[in-house]
Protein backbone atom coordinates (compact mmCIF):
# COMPACT_ATOMS: atom_id res chain seq x y z
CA UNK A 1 21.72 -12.79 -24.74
CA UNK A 2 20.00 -13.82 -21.18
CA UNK A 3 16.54 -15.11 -21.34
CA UNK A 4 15.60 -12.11 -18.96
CA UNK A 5 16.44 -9.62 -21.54
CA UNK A 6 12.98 -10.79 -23.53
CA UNK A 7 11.23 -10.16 -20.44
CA UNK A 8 11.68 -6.19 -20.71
CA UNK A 9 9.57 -3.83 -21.89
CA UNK A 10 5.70 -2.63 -21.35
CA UNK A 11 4.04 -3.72 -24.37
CA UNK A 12 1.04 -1.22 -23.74
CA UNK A 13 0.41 3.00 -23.73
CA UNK A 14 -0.40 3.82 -20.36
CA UNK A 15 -2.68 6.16 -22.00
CA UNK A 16 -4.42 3.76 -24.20
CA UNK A 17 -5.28 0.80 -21.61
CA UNK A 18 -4.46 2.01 -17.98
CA UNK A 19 -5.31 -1.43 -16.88
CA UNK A 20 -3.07 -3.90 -19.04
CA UNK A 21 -0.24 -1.19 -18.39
CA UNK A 22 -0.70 -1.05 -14.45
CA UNK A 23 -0.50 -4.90 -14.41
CA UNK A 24 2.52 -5.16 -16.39
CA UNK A 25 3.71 -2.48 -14.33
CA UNK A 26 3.70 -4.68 -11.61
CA UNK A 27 4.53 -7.55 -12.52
CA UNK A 28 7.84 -6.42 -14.71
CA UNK A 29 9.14 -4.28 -11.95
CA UNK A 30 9.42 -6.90 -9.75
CA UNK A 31 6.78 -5.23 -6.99
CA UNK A 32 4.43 -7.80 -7.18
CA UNK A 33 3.12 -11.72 -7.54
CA UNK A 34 0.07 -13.46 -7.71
CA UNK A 35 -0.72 -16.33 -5.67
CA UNK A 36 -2.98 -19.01 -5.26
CA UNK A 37 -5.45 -17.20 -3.14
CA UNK A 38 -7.46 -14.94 -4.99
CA UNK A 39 -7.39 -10.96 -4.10
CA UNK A 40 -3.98 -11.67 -2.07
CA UNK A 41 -0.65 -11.25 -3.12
CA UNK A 42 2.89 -11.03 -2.65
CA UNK A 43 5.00 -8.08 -1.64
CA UNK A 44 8.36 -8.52 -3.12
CA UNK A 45 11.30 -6.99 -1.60
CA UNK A 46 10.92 -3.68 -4.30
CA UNK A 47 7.75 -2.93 -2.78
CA UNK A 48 7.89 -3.81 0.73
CA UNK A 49 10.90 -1.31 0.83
CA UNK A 50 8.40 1.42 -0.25
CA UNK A 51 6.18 0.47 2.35
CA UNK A 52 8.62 0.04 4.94
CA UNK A 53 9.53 3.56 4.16
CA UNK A 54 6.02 5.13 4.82
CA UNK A 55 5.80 2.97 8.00
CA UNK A 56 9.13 4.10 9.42
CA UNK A 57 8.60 8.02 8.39
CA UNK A 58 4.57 8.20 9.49
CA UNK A 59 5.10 6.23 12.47
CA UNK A 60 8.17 8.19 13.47
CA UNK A 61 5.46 11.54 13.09
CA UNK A 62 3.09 9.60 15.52
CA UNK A 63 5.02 9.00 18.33
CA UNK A 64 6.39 12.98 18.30
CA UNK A 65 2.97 13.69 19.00
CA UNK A 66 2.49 10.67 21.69
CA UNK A 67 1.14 7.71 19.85
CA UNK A 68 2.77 4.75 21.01
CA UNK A 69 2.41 1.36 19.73
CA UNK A 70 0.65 -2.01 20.44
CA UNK A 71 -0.64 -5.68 18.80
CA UNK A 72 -3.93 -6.60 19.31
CA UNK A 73 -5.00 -10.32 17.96
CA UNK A 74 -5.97 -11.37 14.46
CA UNK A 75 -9.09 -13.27 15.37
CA UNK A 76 -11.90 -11.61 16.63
CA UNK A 77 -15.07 -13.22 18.23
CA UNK A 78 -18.69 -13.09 16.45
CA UNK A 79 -20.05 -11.81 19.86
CA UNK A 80 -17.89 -9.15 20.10
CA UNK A 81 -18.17 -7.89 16.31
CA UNK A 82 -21.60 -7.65 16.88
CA UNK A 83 -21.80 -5.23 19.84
CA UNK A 84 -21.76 -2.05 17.39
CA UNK A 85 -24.52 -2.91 14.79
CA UNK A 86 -23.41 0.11 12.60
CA UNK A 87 -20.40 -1.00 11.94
CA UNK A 88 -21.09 -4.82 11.88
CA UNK A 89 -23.51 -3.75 9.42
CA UNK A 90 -20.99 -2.01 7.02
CA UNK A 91 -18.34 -5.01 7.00
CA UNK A 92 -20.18 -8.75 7.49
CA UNK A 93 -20.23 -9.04 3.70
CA UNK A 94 -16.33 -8.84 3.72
CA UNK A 95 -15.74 -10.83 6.58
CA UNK A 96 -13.67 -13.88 6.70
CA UNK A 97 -14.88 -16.30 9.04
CA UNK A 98 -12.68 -19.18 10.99
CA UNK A 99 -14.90 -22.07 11.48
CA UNK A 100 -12.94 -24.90 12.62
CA UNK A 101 -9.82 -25.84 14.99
CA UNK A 102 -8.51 -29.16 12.93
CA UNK A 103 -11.51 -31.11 12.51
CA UNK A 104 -12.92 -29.67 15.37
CA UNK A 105 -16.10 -26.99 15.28
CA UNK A 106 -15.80 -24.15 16.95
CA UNK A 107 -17.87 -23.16 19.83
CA UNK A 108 -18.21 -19.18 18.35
CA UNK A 109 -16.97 -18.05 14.57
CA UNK A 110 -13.71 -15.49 14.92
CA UNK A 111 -13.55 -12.99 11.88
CA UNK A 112 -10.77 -12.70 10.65
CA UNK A 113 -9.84 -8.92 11.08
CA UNK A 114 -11.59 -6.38 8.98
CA UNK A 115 -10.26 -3.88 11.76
CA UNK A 116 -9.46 -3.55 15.09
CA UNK A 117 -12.24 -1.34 16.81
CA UNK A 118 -14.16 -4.48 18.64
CA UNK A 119 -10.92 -6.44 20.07
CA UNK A 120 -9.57 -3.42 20.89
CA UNK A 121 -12.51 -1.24 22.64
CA UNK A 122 -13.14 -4.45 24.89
CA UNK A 123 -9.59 -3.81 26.29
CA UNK A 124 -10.14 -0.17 26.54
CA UNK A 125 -13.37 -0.86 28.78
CA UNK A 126 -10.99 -2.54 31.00
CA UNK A 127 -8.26 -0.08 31.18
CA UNK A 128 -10.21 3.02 31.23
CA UNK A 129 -11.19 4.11 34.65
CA UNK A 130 -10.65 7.84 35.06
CA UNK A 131 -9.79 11.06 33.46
CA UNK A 132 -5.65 10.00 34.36
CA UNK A 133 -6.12 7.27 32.15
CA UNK A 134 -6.47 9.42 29.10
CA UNK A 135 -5.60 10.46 26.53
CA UNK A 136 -5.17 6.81 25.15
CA UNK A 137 -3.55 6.98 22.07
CA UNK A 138 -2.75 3.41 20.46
CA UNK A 139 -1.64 2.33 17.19
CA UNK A 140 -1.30 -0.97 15.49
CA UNK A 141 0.89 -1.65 12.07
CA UNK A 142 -0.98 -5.02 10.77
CA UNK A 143 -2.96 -6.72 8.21
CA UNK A 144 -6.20 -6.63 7.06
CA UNK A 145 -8.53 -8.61 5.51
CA UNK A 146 -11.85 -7.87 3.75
CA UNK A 147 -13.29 -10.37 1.26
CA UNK A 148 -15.81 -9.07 -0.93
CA UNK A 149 -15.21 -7.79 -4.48
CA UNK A 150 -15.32 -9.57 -7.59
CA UNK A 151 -11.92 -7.94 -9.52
CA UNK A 152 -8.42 -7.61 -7.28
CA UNK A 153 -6.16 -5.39 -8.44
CA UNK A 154 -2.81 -5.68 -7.38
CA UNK A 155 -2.11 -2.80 -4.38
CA UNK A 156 -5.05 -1.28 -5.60
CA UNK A 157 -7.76 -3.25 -4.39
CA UNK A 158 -6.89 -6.62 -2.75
CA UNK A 159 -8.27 -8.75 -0.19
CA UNK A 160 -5.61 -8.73 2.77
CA UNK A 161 -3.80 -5.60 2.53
CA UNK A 162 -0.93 -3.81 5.18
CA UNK A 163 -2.13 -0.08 6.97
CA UNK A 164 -1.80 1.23 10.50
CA UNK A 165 -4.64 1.56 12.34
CA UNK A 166 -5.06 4.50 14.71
CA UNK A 167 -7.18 4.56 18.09
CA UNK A 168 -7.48 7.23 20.22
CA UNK A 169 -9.98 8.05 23.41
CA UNK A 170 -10.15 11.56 24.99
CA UNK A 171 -11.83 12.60 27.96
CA UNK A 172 -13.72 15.16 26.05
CA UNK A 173 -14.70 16.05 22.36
CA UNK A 174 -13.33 19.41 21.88
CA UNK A 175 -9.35 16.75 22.68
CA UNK A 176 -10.75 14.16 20.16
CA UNK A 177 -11.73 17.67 17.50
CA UNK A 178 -8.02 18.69 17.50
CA UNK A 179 -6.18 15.36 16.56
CA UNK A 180 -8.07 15.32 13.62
CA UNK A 181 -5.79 18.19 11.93
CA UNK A 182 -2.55 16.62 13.26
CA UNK A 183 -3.12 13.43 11.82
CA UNK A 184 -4.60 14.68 8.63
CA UNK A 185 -1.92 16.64 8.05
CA UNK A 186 0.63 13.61 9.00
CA UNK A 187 -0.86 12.08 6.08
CA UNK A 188 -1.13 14.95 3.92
CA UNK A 189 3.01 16.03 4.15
CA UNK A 190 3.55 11.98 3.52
CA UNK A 191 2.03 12.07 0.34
CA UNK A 192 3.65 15.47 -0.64
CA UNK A 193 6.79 15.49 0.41
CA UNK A 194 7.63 11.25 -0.01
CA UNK A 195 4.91 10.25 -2.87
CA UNK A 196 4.69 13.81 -4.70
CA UNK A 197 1.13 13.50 -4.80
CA UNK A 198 -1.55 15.51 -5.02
CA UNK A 199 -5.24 14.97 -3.18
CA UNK A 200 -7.95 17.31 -1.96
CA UNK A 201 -8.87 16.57 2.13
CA UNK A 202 -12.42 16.47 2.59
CA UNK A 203 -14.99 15.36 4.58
CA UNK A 204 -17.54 12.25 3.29
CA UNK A 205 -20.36 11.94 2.89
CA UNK A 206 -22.89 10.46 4.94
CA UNK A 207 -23.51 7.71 2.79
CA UNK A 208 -19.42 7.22 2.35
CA UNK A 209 -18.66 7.57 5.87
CA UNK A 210 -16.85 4.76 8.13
CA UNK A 211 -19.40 2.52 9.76
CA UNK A 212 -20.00 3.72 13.31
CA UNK A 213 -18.31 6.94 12.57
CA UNK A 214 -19.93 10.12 13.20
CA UNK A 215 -17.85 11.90 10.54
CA UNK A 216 -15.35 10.69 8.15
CA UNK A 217 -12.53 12.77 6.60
CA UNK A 218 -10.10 11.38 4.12
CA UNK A 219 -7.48 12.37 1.44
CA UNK A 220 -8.86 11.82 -1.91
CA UNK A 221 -6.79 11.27 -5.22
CA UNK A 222 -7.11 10.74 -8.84
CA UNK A 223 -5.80 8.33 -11.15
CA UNK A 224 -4.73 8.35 -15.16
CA UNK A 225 -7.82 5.31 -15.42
CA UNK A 226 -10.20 8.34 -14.73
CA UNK A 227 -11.00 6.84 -11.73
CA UNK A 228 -10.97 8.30 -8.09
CA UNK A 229 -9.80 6.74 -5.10
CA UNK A 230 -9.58 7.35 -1.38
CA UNK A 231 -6.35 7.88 0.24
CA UNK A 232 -5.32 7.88 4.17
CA UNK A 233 -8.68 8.95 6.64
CA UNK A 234 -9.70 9.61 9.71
CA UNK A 235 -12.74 9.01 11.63
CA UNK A 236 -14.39 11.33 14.59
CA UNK A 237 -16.26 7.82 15.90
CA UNK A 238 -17.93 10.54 19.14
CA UNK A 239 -19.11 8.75 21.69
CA UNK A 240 -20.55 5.60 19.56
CA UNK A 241 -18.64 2.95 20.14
CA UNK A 242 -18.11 4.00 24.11
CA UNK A 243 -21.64 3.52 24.08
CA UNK A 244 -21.28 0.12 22.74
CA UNK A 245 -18.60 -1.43 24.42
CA UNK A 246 -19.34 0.58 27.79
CA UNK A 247 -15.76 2.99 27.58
CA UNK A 248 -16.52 5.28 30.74
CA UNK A 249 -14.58 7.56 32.55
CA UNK A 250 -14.82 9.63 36.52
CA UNK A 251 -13.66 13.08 35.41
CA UNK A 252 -11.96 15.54 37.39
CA UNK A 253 -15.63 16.49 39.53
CA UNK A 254 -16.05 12.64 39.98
CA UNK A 255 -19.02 12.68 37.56
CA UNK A 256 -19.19 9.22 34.99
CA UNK A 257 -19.13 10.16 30.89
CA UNK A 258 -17.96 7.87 28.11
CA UNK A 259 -15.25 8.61 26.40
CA UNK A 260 -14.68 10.16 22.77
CA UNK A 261 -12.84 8.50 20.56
CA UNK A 262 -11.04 8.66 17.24
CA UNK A 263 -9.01 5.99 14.11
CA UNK A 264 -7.43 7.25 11.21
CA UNK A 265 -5.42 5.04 8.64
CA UNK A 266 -2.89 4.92 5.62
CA UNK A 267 -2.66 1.68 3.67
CA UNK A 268 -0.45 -0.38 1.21
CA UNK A 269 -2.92 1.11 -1.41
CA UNK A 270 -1.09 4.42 -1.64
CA UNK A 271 1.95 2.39 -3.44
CA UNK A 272 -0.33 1.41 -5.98
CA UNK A 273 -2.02 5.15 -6.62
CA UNK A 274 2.05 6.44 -6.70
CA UNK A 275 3.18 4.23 -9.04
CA UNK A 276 -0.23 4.70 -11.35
CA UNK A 277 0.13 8.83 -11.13
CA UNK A 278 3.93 8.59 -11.99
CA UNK A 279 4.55 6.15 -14.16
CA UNK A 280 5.22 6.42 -17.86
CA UNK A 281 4.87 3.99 -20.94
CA UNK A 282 8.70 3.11 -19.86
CA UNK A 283 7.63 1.79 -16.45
CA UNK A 284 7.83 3.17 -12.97
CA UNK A 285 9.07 6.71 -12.41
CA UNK A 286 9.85 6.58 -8.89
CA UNK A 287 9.92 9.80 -6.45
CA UNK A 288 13.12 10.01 -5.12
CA UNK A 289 12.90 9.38 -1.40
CA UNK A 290 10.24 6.56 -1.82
CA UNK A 291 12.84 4.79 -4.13
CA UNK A 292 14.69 1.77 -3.28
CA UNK A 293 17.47 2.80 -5.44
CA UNK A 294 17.95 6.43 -6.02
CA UNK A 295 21.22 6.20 -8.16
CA UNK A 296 22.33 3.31 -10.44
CA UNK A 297 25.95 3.93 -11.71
CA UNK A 298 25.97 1.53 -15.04
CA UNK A 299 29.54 0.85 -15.87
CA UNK A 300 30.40 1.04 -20.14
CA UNK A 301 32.67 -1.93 -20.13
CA UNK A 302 35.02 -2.56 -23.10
CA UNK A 303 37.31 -5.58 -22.25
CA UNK A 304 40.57 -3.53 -21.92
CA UNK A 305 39.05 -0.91 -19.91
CA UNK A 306 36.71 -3.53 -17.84
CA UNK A 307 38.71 -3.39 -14.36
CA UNK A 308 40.14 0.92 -14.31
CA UNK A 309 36.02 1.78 -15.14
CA UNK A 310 34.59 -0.86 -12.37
CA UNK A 311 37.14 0.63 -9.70
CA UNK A 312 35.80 4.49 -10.92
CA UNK A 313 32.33 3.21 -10.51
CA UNK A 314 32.70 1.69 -7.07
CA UNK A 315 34.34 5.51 -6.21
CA UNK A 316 31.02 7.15 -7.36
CA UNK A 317 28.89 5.16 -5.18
CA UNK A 318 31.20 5.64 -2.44
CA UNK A 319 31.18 9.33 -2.98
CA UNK A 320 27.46 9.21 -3.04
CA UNK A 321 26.97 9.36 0.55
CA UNK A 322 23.66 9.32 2.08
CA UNK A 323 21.82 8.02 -1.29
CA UNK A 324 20.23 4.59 -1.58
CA UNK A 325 23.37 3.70 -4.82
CA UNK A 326 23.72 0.53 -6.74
CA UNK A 327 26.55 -0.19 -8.83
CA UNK A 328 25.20 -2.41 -11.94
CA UNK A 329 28.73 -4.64 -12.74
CA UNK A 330 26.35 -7.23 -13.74
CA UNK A 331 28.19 -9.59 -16.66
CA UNK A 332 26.15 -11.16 -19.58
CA UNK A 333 23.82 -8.13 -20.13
CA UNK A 334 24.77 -5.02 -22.56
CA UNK A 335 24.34 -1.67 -21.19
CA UNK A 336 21.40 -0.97 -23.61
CA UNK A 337 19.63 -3.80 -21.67
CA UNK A 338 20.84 -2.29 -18.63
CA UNK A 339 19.30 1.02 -19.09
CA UNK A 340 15.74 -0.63 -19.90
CA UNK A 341 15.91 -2.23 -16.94
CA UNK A 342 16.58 0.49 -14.56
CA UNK A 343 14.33 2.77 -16.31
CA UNK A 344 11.40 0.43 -15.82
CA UNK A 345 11.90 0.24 -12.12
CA UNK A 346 12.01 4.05 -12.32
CA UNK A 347 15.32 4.79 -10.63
CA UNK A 348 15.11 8.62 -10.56
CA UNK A 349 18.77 8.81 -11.58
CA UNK A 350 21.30 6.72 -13.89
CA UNK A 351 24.88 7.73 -14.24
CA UNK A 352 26.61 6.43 -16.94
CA UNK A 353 30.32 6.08 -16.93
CA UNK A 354 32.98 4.44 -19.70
CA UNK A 355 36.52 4.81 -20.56
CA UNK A 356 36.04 8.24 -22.30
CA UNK A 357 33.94 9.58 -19.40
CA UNK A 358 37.36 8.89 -16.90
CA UNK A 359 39.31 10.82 -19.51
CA UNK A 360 37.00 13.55 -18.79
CA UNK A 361 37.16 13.20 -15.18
CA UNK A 362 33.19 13.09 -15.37
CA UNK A 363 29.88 10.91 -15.94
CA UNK A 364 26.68 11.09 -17.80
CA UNK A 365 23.62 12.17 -15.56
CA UNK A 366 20.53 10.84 -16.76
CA UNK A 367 16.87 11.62 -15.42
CA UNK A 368 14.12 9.07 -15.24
CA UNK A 369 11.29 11.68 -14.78
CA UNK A 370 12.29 13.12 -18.13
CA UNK A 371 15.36 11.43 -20.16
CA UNK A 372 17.26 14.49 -19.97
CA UNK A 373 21.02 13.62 -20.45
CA UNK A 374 23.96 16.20 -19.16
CA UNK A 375 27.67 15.52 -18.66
CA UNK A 376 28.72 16.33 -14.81
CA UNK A 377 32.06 16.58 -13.54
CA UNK A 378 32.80 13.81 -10.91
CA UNK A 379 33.93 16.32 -8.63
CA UNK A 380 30.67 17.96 -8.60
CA UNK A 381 28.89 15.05 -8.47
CA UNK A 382 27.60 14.84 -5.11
CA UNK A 383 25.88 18.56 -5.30
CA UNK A 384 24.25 18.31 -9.04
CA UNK A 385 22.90 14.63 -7.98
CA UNK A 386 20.99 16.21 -4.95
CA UNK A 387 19.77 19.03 -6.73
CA UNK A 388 18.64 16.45 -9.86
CA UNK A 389 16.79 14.60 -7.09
CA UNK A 390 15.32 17.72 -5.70
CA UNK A 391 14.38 18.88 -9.16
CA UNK A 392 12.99 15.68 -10.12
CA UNK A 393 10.48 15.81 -6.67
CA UNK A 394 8.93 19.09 -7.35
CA UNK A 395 8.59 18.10 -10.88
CA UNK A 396 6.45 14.74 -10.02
CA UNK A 397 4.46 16.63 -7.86
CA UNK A 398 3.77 19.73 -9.80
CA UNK A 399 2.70 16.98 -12.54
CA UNK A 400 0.07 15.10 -10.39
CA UNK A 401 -1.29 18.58 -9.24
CA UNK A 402 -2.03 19.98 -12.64
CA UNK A 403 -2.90 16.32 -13.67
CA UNK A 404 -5.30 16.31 -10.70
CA UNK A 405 -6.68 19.87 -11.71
CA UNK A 406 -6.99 19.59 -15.41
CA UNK A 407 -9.05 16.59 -14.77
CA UNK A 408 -11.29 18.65 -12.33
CA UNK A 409 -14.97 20.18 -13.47
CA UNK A 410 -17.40 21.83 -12.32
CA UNK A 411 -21.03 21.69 -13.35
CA UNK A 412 -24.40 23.31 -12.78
CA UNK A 413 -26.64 20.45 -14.14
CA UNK A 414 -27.38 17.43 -14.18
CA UNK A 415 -26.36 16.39 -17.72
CA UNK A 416 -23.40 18.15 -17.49
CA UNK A 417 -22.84 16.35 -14.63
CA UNK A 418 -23.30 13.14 -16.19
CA UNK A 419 -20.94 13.90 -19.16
CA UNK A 420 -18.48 14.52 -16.69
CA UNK A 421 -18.49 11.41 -15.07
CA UNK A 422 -18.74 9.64 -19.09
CA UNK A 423 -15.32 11.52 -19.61
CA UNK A 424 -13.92 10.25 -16.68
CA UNK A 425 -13.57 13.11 -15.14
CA UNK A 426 -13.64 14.79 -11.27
CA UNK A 427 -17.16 16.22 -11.45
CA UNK A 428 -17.44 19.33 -8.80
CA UNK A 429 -21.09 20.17 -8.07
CA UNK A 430 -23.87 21.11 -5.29
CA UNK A 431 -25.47 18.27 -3.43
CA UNK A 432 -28.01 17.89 -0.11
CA UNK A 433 -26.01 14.58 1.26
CA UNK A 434 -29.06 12.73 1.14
CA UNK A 435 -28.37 9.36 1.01
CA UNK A 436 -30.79 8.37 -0.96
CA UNK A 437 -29.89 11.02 -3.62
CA UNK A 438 -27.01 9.45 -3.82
CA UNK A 439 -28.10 6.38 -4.25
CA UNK A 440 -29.82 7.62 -7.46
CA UNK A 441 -26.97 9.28 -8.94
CA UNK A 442 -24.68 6.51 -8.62
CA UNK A 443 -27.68 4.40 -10.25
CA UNK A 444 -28.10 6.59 -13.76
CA UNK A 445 -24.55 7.07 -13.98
CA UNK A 446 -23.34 4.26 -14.16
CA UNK A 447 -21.33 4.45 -10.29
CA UNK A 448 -20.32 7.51 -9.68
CA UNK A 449 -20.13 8.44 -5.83
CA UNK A 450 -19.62 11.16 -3.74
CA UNK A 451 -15.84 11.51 -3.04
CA UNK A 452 -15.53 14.46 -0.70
CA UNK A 453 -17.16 17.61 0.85
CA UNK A 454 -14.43 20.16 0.05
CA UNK A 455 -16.73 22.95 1.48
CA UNK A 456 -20.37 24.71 1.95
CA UNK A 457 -21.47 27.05 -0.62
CA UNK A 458 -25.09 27.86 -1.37
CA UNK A 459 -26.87 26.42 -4.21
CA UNK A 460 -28.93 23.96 -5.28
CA UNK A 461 -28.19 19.95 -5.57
CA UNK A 462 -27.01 18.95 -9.12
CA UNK A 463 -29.51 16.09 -9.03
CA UNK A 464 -33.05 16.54 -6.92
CA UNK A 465 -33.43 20.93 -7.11
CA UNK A 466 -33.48 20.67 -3.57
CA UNK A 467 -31.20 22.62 -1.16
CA UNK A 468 -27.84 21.34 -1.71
CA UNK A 469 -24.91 23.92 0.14
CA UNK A 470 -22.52 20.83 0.12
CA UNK A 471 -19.46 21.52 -2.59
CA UNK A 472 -19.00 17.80 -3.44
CA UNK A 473 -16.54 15.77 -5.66
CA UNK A 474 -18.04 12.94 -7.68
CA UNK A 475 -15.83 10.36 -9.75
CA UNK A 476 -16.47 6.65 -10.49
CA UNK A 477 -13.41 5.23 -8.30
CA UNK A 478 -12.08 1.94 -7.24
C-alpha cells in the first residue's frame, strides 16, 4: 500500500475535542499549511478555490448594484494612521510596523495594512469636490494584517488574512442609511444559499463596534466549540472620518458639507466557520456549490474489466455537464482507500461504478452529508445528481439552523446567565449597552461579550437592574 494511505483518517470526535478535530481537519484535507511565520499560513489550492468562489459570486453582486473596483497600497504612513484617533486607537496594538529600507532607517514608520480607511480617505479628499462626484462606491479584494493574539487558528483567527473591503461616500445620510440593507443582505444570501449557514444580523454593541464607526452591524454565527463568532459587517462610519481627513462636498445649492460614508467586509474566516458547522468525525462535508469537486466517479477496477469500466467512467463525467466532476483512475490505491479519501474532503457526491454496475446500465449514488447509498440508472443520472445536490443544500442548512437554535437561551438573571455561557451556549438576555457593564460581565464570566442587538424590548439588564431595552446575544467567541 502507498505511504499516503496511513495518512487518512481523523483520529478525534468532533464532538469530544472541537479543537484537535478542526486542526486535523485542516491539515488532512489538504486546505491548509503552517509556515514559518507565526499566525500566517498557506492557502492551498482546495481552499483558495472556496475563496475564489465567494470572491467571484459577492463581487459579481457588488458591481450589479455599482461598486466598482480599485487597489490602494499595502503600506500606510504613521502620519496618516493617526489622523482618526478612534480608530488608531482600536488597531495600534495589531499593527505591523516597517522600519527599515535595507539597512537604511526610515524617515516615518508605514503600517502594514490593518485596513484601508486612512490611504484611502486621503485620496477621497482629493477626488471629492461636489455633489457629481458622488456616490463613490470603491472596493478593494486584498490582504490584511493584524498582529496581536497569542493562539492562531488556522482560517479562524490568523494574522494576515484575505476579505474585501468596502468604501462608500454619499452626499447625504439618508444614501449612506440604504446601502446598509443591500450589502447586508449580499452577505446574508452568500452564506445561505453558497455556505448553508445560518447567523442572526444584528447590530453591536457600542463597546463591539468598528473603531471610528458610528454603528456597526454584522452577521453573527455559532460554532460546534460553543463558541460565537462574527461573520461579514458593515459599518455606518457618518460623517467621522470626513471630519478627519477633510472629505467635503458643494451640494446642489452650492453650500460645503462633508460627506457620509460607509465599509462593510467578508473575510477568508467564513471558510473556516463552514467547514467547522459542517463537518463530521469523517472530515469535511462540503456544501455543494462551495465545493471544488461536486462529483467523484471512483472506478471498481478488476484487471479484466480495468479498460470497458474506465471508458464508462470518463462517459459519466462527460454526461455530468455543468458540475465541478473528477474521475478517480488513480493506480496503487484500493477503492476502500479511495472512498476515505473523498469523504474526508467532503465531496457532496461519490458515484461508484464496477463491472456489475455496466451490466445494470447504472451506478451507485452515494451522499457525503449522510452515507445514504441508492442505485441510479445512468440514464437518469444527470437529473437524480442535481436533485441529490439540491437535497443535500437544504439539508446542511436546515442542520446549522436548528444547530444554531438549539444552542440558543434565553435568561432572566444573572446566574442563569452565567450558566449559559459555562454550557457554552448563545445566552439571549436584556442589557443597557453600557460599556462598562460590559466590561464586568465579560470579567466574572470568564469572556463572554456582547455579540449582537437583535432588537429593543423592554426590560431590565441581566447584569446591573438598570434599564436595559437592548435584546442582546452573549457567547464567549473567537
Amino acid at each position: 500500500m502507498p505511504k499516503k494511505e496511513e495518512k487518512l483518517g481523523i483520529s478525534v470526535k468532533k464532538s469530544e475535542d472541537f479543537s484537535e478535530w478542526y486542526t486535523q481537519v485542516i491539515q488532512k484535507a489538504e486546505l491548509a499549511d503552517y509556515t514559518s511565520v507565526s499566525g500566517c499560513m498557506v492557502f492551498k489550492p482546495y481552499s483558495f478555490f472556496m475563496w475564489e468562489i465567494v470572491q467571484s459570486e459577492v463581487d459579481k453582486k457588488f458591481k450589479e448594484i455599482g461598486i466598482k473596483n480599485c487597489y490602494f497600497p499595502l503600506f500606510i504612513p504613521e502620519s496618516l494612521l493617526k489622523k482618526e484617533e478612534s480608530h488608531v486607537k482600536g488597531f495600534n496594538p495589531e499593527v505591523a510596523w516597517v522600519t527599515h529600507a535595507g539597512n537604511t532607517k526610515l524617515n516615518e514608520r508605514l503600517a502594514v495594512r490593518p485596513t484601508s480607511e486612512t490611504i484611502m480617505y486621503e485620496s477621497f479628499a482629493k477626488w471629492i469636490r461636489s455633489w457629481r462626484d458622488l456616490p463613490l462606491r470603491l472596493n478593494q479584494w486584498n490582504n490584511i494584517v493584524r498582529w496581536e493574539f497569542k493562539h492562531p487558528i488556522a482560517l479562524l483567527r490568523t494574522r494576515e488574512f484575505l476579505w474585501n473591503e468596502g468604501h462608500t461616500v454619499f452626499a447625504s445620510k439618508e444614501e449612506a442609511e440604504k446601502e446598509k440593507e443591500q450589502i447586508l443582505n449580499i452577505y446574508s444570501d452568500f452564506l445561505n444559499d453558497y455556505m448553508a449557514l445560518y447567523g442572526v444580523i444584528g447590530k453591536k454593541t457600542e463597546k463591539e463596534k468598528f473603531p471610528g464607526a458610528e454603528a456597526t452591524y454584522s452577521i453573527e454565527l455559532f460554532l460546534p466549540s460553543g463558541k460565537a463568532i462574527q461573520g461579514p459587517d458593515f459599518h455606518s462610519d457618518g460623517q467621522n472620518f470626513a471630519k478627519a481627513f477633510n472629505i467635503k462636498f458643494l451640494d446642489k445649492d452650492e453650500k460645503e458639507d462633508y460627506v457620509w460614508q460607509n465599509t462593510f467586509a467578508i473575510t477568508t474566516r467564513m471558510l473556516g466557520v463552514m467547514i467547522g458547522v459542517h463537518g463530521d468525525d469523517n472530515g469535511l462535508v462540503m456544501p455543494p456549490k462551495m465545493a471544488p469537486v461536486q462529483v467523484v466517479v471512483v472506478p471498481i477496477i478488476f484487471d479484466k474489466t480495468k479498460d470497458k469500466v474506465l471508458k464508462k467512467a470518463d462517459e459519466i463525467k462527460s454526461k455530468l455537464k455543468g458540475l465541478r466532476v473528477e474521475v478517480d483512475d488513480r493506480e496503487g490505491y484500493s477503492s476502500g482507500w479511495k472512498f476515505n479519501e473523498w469523504e474526508l474532503k467532503g465531496v457532496p457526491v461519490r458515484l461508484e461504478i464496477g463491472p456489475r454496475d455496466i451490466e445494470k446500465s447504472q451506478v451507485i449514488l452515494v451522499r457525503r452529508d449522510n452515507g445514504k447509498k441508492e442505485p441510479v440508472k445512468i440514464s437518469e443520472l444527470n437529473k437524480k445528481t442535481d436533485k441529490v445536490l439540491e437535497d443535500i443544500h437544504e439539508n446542511l442548512y436546515r442542520k446549522s439552523k436548528k444547530f444554531f437554535n438549539d444552542n440558543t437561551i434565553k435568561v432572566k438573571n444573572f446566574n442563569e446567565f452565567k450558566k449559559g455561557i459555562n454550557d457554552k451556549k448563545l445566552v439571549l438576555a436584556n442589557f443597557c449597552n453600557k460599556v462598562k457593564c460590559e466590561e464586568e460581565i465579560k470579567d466574572k464570566t470568564g469572556g463572554a461579550t456582547s455579540r449582537v442587538i437583535i432588537k429593543e424590548e423592554k426590560g431590565k439588564c441581566v447584569h446591573c437592574g438598570k434599564e436595559g431595552n437592548f435584546l442582546v446575544y452573549f457567547a464567549r467567541a473567537y
